[in-house]
N, C-alpha and C. Protein backbone atom coordinates (compact mmCIF):
# COMPACT_ATOMS: atom_id res chain seq x y z
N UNK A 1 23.24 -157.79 -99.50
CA UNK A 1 22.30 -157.09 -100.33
C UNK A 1 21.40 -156.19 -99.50
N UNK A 2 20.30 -155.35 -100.30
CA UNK A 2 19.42 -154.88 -99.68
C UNK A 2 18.26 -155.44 -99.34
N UNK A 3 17.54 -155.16 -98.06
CA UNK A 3 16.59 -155.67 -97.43
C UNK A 3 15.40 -154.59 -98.15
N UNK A 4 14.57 -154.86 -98.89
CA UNK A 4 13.17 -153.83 -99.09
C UNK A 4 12.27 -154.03 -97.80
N UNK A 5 11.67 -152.85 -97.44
CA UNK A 5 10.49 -152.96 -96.51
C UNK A 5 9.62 -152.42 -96.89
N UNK A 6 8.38 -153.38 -97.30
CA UNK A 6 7.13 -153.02 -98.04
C UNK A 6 6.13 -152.50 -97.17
N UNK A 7 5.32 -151.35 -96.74
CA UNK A 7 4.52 -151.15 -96.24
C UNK A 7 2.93 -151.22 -96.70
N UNK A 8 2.09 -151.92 -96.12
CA UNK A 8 1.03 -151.91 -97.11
C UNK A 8 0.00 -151.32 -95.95
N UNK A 9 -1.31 -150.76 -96.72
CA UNK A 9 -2.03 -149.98 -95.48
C UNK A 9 -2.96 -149.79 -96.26
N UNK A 10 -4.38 -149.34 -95.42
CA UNK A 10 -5.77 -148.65 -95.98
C UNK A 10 -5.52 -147.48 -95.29
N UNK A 11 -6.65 -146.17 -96.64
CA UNK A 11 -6.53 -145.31 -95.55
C UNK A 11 -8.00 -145.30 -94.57
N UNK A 12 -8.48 -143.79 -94.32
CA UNK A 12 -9.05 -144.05 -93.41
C UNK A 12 -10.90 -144.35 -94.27
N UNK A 13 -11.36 -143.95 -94.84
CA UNK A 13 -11.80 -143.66 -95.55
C UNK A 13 -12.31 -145.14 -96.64
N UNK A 14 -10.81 -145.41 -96.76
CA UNK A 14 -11.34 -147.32 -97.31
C UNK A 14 -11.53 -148.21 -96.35
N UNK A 15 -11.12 -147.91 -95.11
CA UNK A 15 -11.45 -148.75 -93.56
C UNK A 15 -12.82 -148.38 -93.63
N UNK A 16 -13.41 -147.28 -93.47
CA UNK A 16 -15.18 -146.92 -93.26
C UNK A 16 -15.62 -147.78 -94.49
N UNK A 17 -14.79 -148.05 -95.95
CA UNK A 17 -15.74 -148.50 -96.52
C UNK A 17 -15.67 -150.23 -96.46
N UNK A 18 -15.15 -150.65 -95.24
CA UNK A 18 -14.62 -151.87 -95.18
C UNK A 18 -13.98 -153.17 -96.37
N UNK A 19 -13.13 -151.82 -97.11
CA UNK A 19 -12.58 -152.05 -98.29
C UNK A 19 -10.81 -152.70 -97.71
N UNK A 20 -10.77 -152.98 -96.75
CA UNK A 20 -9.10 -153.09 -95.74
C UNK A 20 -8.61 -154.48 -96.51
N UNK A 21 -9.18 -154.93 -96.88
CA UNK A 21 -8.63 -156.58 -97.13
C UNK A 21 -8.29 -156.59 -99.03
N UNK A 22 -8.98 -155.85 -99.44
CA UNK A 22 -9.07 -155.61 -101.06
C UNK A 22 -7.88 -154.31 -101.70
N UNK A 23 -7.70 -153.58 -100.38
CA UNK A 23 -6.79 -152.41 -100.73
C UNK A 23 -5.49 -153.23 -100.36
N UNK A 24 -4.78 -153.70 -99.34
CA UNK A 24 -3.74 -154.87 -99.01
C UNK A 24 -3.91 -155.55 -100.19
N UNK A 25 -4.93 -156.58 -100.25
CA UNK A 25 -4.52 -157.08 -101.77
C UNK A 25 -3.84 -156.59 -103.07
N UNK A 26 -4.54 -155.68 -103.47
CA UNK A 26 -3.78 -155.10 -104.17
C UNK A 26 -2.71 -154.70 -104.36
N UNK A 27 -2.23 -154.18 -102.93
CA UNK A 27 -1.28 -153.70 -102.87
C UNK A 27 0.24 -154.57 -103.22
N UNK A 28 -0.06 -155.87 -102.72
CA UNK A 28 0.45 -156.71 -102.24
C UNK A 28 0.89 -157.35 -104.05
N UNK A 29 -0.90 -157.48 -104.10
CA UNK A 29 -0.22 -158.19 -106.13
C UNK A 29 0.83 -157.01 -106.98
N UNK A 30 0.14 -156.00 -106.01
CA UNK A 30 1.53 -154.83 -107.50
C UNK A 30 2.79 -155.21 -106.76
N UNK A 31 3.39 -155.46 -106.15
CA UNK A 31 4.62 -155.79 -105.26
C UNK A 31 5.27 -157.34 -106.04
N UNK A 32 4.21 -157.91 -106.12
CA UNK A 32 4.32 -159.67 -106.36
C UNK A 32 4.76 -159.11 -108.31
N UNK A 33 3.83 -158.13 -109.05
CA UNK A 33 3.96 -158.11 -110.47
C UNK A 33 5.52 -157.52 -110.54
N UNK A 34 5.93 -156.55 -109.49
CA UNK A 34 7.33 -155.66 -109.81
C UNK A 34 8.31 -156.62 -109.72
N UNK A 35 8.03 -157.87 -108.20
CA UNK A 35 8.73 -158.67 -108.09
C UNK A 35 9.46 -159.84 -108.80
N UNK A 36 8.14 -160.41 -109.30
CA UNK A 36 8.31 -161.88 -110.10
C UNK A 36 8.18 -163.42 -109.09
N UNK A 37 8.66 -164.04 -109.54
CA UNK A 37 8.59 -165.42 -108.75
C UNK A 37 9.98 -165.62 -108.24
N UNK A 38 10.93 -164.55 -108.56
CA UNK A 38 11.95 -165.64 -107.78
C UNK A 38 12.16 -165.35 -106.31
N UNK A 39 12.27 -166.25 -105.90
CA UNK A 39 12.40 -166.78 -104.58
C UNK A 39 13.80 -166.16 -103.80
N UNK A 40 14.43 -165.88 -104.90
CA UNK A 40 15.76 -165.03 -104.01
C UNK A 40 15.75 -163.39 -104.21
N UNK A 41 14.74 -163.14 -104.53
CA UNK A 41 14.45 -161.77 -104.34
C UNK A 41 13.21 -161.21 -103.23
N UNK A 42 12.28 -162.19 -103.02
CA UNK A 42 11.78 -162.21 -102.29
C UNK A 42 12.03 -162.63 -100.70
N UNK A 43 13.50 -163.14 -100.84
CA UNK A 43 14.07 -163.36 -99.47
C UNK A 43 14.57 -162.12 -99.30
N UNK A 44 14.56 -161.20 -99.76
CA UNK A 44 15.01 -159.78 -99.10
C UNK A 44 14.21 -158.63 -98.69
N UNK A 45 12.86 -159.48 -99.00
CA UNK A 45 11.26 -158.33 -98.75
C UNK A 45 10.75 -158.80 -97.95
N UNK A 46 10.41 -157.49 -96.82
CA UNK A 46 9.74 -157.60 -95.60
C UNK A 46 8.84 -157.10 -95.51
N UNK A 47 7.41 -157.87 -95.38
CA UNK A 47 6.09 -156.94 -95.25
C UNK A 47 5.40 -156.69 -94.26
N UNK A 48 5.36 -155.18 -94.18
CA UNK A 48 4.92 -154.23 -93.03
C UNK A 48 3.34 -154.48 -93.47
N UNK A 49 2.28 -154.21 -92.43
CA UNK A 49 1.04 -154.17 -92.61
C UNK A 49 0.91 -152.87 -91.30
N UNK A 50 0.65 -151.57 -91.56
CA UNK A 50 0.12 -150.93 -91.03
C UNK A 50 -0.88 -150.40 -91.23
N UNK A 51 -1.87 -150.69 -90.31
CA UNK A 51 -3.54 -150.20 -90.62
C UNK A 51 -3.47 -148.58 -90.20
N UNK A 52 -4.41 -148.39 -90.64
CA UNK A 52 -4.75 -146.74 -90.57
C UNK A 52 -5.10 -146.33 -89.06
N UNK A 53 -5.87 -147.60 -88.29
CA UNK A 53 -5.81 -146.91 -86.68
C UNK A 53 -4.65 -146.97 -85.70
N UNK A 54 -3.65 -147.24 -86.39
CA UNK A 54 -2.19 -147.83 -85.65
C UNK A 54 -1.29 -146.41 -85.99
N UNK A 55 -1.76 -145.68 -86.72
CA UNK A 55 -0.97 -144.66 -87.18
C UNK A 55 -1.49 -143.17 -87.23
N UNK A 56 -2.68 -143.26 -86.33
CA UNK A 56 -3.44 -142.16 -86.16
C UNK A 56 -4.62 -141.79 -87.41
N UNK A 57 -5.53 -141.26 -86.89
CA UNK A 57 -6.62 -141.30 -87.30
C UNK A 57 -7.30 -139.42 -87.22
């Protein structure tokens, strides 16, 4: 099957507003709502966390 690779990130702008943990969240529950609960779909999703100073600023 296919492997998804989820990237989740703040930009720079929600980092100043030390909004980084609430924007990931989110991000993360819309991923979990598209997903569902099963467990064999979620063995094929890989989550990236790239912050905004890792990727230039």
């Amino acid at each position: 099957g296919m492997t998804v690779i989820f990237c989740t990130g703040e930009t720079l702008d929600e980092r100043k507003a030390n909004n980084t943990m609430e924007v990931n969240i989110a991000q993360l529950e819309a991923l979990k709502k598209e997903i569902g609960e099963s467990k064999k779909l979620w063995e094929n999703v890989v989550i990236a966390y790239e912050p905004v100073w890792s990727i230039g600023t």
